[in-house]
PDB file of N, CA and C in Angstrom:
ATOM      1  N   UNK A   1     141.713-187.500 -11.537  1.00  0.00           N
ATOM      2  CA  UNK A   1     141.200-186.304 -10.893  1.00  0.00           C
ATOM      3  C   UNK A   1     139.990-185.821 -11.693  1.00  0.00           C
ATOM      4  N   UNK A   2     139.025-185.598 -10.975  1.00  0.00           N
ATOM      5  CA  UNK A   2     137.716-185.275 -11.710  1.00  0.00           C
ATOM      6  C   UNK A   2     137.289-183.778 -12.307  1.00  0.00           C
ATOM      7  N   UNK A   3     136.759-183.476 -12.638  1.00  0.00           N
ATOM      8  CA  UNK A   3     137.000-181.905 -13.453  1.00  0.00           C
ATOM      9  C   UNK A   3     136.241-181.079 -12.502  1.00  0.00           C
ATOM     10  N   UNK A   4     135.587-181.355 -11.526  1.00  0.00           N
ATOM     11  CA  UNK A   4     135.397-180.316 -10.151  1.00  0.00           C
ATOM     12  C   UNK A   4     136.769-180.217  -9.532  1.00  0.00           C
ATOM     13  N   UNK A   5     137.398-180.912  -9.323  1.00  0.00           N
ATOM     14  CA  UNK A   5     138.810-181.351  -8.659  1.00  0.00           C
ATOM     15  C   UNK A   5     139.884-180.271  -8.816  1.00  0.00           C
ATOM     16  N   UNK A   6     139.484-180.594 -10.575  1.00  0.00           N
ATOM     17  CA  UNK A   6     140.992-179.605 -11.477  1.00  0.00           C
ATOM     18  C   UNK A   6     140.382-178.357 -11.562  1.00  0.00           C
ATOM     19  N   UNK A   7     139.111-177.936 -11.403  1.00  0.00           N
ATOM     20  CA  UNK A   7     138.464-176.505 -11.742  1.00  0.00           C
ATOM     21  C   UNK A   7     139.019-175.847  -9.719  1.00  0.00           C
ATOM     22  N   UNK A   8     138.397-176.914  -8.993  1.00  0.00           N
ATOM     23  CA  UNK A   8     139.026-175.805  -7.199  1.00  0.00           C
ATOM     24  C   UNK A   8     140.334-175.878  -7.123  1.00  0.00           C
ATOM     25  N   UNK A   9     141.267-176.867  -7.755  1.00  0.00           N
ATOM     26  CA  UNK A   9     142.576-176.122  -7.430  1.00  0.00           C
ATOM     27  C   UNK A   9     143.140-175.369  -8.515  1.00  0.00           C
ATOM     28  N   UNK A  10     142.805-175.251  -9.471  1.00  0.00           N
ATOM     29  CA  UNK A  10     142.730-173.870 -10.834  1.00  0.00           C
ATOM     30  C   UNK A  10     142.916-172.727  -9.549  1.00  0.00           C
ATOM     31  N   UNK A  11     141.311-172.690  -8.921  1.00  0.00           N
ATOM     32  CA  UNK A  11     140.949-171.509  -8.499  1.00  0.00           C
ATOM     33  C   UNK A  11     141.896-171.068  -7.193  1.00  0.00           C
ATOM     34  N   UNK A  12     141.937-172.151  -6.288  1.00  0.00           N
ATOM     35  CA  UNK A  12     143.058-172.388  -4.720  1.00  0.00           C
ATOM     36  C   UNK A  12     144.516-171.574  -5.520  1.00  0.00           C
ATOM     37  N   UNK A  13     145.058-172.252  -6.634  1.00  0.00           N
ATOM     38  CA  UNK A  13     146.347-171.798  -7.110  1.00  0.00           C
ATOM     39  C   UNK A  13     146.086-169.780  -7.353  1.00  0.00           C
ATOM     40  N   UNK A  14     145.174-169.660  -8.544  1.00  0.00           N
ATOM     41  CA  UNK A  14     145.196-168.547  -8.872  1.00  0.00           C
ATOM     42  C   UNK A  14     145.094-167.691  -7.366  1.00  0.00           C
ATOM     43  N   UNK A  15     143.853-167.941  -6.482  1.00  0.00           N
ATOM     44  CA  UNK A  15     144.011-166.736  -5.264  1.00  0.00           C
ATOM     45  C   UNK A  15     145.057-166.411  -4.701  1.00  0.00           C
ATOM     46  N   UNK A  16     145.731-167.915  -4.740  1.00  0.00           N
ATOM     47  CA  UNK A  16     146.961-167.798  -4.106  1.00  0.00           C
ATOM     48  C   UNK A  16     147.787-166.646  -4.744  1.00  0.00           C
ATOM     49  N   UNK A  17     147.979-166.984  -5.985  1.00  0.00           N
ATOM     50  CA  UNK A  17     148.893-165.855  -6.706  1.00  0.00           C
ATOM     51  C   UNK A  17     148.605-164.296  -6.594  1.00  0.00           C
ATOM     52  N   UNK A  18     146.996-164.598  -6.617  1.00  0.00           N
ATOM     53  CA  UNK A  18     146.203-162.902  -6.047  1.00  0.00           C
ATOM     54  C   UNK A  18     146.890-162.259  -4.904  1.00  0.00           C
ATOM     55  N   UNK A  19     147.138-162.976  -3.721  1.00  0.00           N
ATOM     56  CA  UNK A  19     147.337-162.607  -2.668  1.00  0.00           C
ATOM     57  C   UNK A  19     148.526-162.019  -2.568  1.00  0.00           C
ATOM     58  N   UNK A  20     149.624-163.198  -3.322  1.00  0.00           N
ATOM     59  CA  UNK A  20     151.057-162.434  -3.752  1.00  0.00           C
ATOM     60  C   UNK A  20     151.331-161.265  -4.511  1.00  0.00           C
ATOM     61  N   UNK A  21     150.650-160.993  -5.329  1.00  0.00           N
ATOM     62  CA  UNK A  21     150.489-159.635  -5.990  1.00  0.00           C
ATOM     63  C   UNK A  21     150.067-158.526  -5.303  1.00  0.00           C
ATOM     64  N   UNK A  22     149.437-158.545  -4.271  1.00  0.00           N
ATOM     65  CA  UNK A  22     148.996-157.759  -3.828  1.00  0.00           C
ATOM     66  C   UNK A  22     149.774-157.447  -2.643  1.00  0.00           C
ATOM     67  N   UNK A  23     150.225-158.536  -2.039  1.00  0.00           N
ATOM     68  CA  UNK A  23     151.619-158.452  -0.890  1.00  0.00           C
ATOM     69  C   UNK A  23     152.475-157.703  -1.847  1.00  0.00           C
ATOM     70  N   UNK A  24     153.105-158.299  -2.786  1.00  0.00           N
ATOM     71  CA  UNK A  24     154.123-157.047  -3.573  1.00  0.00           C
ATOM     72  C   UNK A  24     154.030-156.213  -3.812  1.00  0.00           C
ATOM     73  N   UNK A  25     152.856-155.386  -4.226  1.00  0.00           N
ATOM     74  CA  UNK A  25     152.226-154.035  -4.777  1.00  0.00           C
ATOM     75  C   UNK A  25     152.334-152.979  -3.252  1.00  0.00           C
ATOM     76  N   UNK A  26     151.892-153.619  -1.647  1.00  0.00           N
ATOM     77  CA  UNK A  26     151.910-153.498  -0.465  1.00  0.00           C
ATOM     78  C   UNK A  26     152.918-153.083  -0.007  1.00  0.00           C
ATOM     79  N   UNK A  27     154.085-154.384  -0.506  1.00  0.00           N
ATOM     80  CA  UNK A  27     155.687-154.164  -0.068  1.00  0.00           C
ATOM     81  C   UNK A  27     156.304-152.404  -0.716  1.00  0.00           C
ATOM     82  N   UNK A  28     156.204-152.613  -2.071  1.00  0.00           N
ATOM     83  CA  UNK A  28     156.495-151.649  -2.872  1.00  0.00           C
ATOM     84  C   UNK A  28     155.491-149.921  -2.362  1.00  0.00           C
ATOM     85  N   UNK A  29     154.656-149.932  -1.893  1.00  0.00           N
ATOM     86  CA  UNK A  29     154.009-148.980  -1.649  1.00  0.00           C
ATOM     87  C   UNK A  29     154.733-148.295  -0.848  1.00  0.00           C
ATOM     88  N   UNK A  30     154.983-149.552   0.414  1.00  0.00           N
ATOM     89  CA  UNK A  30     155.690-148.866   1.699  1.00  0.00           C
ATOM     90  C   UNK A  30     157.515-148.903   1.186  1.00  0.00           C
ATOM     91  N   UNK A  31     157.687-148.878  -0.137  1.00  0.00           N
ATOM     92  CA  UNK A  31     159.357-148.621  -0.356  1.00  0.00           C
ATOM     93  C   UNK A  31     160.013-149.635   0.427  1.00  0.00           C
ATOM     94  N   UNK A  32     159.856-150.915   0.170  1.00  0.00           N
ATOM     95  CA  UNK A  32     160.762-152.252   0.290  1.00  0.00           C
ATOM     96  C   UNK A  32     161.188-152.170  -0.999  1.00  0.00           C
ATOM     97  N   UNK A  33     162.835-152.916  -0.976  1.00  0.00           N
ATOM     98  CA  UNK A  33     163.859-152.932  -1.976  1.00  0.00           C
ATOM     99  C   UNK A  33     164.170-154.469  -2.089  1.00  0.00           C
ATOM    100  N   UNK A  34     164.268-154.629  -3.365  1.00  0.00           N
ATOM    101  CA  UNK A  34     164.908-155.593  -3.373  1.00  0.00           C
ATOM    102  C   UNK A  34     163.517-157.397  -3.320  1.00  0.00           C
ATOM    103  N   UNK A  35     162.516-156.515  -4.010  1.00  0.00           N
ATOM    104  CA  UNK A  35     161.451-157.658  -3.709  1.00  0.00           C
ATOM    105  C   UNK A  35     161.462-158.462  -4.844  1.00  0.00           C
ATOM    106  N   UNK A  36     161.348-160.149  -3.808  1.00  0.00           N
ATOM    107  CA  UNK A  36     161.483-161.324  -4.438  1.00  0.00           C
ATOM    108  C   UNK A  36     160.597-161.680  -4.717  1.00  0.00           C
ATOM    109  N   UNK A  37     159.741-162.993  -5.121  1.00  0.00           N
ATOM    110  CA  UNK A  37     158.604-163.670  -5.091  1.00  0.00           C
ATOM    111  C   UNK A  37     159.240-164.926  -5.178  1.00  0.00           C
ATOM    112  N   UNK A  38     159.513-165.530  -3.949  1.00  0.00           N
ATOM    113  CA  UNK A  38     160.554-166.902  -3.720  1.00  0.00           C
ATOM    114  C   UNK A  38     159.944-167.888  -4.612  1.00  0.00           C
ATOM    115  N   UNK A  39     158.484-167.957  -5.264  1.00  0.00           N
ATOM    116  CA  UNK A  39     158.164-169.093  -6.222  1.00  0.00           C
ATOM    117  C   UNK A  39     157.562-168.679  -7.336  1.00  0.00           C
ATOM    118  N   UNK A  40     158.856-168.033  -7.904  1.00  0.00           N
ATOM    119  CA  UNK A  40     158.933-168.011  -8.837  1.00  0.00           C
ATOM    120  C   UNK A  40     160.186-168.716  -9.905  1.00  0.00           C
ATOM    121  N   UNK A  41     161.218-169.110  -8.479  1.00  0.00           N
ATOM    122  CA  UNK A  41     162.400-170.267  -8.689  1.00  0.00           C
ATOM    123  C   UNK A  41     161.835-171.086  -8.664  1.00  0.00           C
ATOM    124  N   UNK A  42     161.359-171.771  -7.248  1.00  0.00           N
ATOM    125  CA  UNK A  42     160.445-172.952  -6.823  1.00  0.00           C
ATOM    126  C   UNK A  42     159.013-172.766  -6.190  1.00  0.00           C
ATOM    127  N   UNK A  43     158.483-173.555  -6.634  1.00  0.00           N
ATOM    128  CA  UNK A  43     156.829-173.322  -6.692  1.00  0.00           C
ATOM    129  C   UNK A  43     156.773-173.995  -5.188  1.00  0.00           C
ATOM    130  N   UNK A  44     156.071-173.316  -4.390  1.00  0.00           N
ATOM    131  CA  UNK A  44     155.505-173.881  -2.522  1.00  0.00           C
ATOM    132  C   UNK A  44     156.601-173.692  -2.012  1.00  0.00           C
ATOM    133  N   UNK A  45     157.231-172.689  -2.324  1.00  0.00           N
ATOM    134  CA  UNK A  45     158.298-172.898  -1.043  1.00  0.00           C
ATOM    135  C   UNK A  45     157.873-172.782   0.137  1.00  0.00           C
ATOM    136  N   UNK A  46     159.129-173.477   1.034  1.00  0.00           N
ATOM    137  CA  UNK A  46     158.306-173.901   2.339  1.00  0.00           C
ATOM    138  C   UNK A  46     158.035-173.095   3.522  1.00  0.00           C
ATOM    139  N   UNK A  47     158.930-172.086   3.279  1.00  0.00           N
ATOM    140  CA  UNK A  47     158.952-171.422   4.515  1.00  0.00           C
ATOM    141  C   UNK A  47     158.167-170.135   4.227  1.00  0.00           C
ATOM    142  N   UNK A  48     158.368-169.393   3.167  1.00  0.00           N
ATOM    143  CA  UNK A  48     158.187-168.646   2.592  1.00  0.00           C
ATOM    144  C   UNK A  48     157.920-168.075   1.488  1.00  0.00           C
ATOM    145  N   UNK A  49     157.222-166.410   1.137  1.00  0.00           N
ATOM    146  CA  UNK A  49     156.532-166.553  -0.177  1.00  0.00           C
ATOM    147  C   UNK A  49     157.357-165.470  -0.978  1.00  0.00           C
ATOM    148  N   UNK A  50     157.784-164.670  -0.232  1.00  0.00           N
ATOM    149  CA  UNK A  50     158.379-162.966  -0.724  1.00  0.00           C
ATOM    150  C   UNK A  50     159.498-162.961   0.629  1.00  0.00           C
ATOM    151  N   UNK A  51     160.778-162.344  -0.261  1.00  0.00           N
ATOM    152  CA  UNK A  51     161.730-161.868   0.322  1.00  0.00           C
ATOM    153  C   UNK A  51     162.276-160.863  -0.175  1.00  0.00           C
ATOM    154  N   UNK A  52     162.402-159.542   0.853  1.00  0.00           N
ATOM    155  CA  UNK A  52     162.466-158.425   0.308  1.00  0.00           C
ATOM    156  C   UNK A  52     163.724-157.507   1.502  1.00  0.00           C
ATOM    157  N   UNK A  53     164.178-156.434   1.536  1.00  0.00           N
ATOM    158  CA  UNK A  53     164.832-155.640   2.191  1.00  0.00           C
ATOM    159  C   UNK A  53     163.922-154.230   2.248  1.00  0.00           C
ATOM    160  N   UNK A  54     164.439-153.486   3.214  1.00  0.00           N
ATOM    161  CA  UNK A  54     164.128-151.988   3.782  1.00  0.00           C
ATOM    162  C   UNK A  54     165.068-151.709   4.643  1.00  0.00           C
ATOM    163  N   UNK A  55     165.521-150.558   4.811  1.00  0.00           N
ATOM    164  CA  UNK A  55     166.841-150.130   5.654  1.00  0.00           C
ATOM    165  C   UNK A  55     167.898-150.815   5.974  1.00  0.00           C
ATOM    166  N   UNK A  56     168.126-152.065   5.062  1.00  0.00           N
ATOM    167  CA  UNK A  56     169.310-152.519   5.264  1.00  0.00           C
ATOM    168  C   UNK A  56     168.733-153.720   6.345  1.00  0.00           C
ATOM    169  N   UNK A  57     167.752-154.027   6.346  1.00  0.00           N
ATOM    170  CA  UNK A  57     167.202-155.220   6.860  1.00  0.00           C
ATOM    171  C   UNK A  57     166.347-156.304   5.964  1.00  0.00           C
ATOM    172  N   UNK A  58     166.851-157.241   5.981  1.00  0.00           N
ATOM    173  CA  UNK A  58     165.912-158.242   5.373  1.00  0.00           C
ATOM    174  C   UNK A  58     164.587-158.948   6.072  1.00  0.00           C
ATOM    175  N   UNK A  59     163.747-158.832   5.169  1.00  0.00           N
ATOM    176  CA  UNK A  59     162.398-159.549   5.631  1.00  0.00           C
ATOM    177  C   UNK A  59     162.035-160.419   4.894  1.00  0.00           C
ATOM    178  N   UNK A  60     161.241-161.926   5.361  1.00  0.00           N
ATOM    179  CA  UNK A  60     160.951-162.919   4.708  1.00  0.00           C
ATOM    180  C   UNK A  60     159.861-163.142   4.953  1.00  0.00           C
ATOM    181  N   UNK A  61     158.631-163.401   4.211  1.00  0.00           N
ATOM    182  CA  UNK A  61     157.098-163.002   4.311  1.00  0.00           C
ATOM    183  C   UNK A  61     156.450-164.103   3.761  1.00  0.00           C
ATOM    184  N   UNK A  62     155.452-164.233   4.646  1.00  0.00           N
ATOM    185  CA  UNK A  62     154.108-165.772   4.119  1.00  0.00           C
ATOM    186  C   UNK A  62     152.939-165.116   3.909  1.00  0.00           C
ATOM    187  N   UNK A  63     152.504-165.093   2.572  1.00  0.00           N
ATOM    188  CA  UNK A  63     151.793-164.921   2.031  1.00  0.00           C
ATOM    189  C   UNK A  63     149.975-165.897   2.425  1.00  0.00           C
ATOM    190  N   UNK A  64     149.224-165.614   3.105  1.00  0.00           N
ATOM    191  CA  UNK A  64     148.010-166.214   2.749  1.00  0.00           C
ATOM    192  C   UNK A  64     147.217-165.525   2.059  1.00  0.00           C
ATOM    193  N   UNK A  65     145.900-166.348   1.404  1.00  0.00           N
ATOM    194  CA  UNK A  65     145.231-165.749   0.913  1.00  0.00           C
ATOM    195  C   UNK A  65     144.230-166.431   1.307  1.00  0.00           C
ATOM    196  N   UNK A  66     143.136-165.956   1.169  1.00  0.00           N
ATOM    197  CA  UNK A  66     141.375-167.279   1.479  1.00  0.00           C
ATOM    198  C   UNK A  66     140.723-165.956   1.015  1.00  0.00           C
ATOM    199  N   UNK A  67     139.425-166.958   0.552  1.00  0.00           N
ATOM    200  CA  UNK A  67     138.078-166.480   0.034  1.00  0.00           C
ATOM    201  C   UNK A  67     136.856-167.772   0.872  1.00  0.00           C
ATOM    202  N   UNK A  68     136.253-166.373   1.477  1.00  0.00           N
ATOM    203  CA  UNK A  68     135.860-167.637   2.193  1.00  0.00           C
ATOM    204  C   UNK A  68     134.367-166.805   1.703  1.00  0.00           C
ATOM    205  N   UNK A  69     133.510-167.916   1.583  1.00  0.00           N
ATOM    206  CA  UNK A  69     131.743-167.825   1.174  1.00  0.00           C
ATOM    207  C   UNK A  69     130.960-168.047   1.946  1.00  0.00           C
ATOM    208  N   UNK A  70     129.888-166.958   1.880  1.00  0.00           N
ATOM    209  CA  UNK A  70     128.551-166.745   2.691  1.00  0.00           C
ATOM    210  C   UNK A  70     128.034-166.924   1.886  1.00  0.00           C
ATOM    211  N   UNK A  71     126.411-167.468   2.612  1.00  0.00           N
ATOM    212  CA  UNK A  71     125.509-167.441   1.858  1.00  0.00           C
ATOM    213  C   UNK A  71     124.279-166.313   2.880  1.00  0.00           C
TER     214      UNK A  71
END
């Protein structure tokens, strides 16, 4: 793997994690209980990124993130 290679998925991984932080900070704003970050057991999980509760209901949440460039 060439070192442009390992430097865009450095960057692909980290946004990714951006995006999750900011879904949690989101969840927590609006008083969800009980928030997970499903990969933090296993990394890509498949279905899902965050699993959390509110009123006695569970929610299971996919996280995207993109940065997309103009010139």
């Amino acid at each position: 793997m060439s070192l442009d290679n390992k430097k865009e998925a450095a960057r692909k991984k980290s946004l990714g994690e951006l995006g999750e932080l900011f879904a949690v900070k989101a969840l927590v704003d609006k008083q969800f209980d009980r928030i997970r970050n499903l990969n933090d057991k296993f990394m890509n999980e498949t279905f899902a990124d965050i699993e959390c509760d509110k009123n006695g209901e569970r929610f299971v949440i996919s996280v995207k993130a993109r940065n997309k460039y103009q010139i």
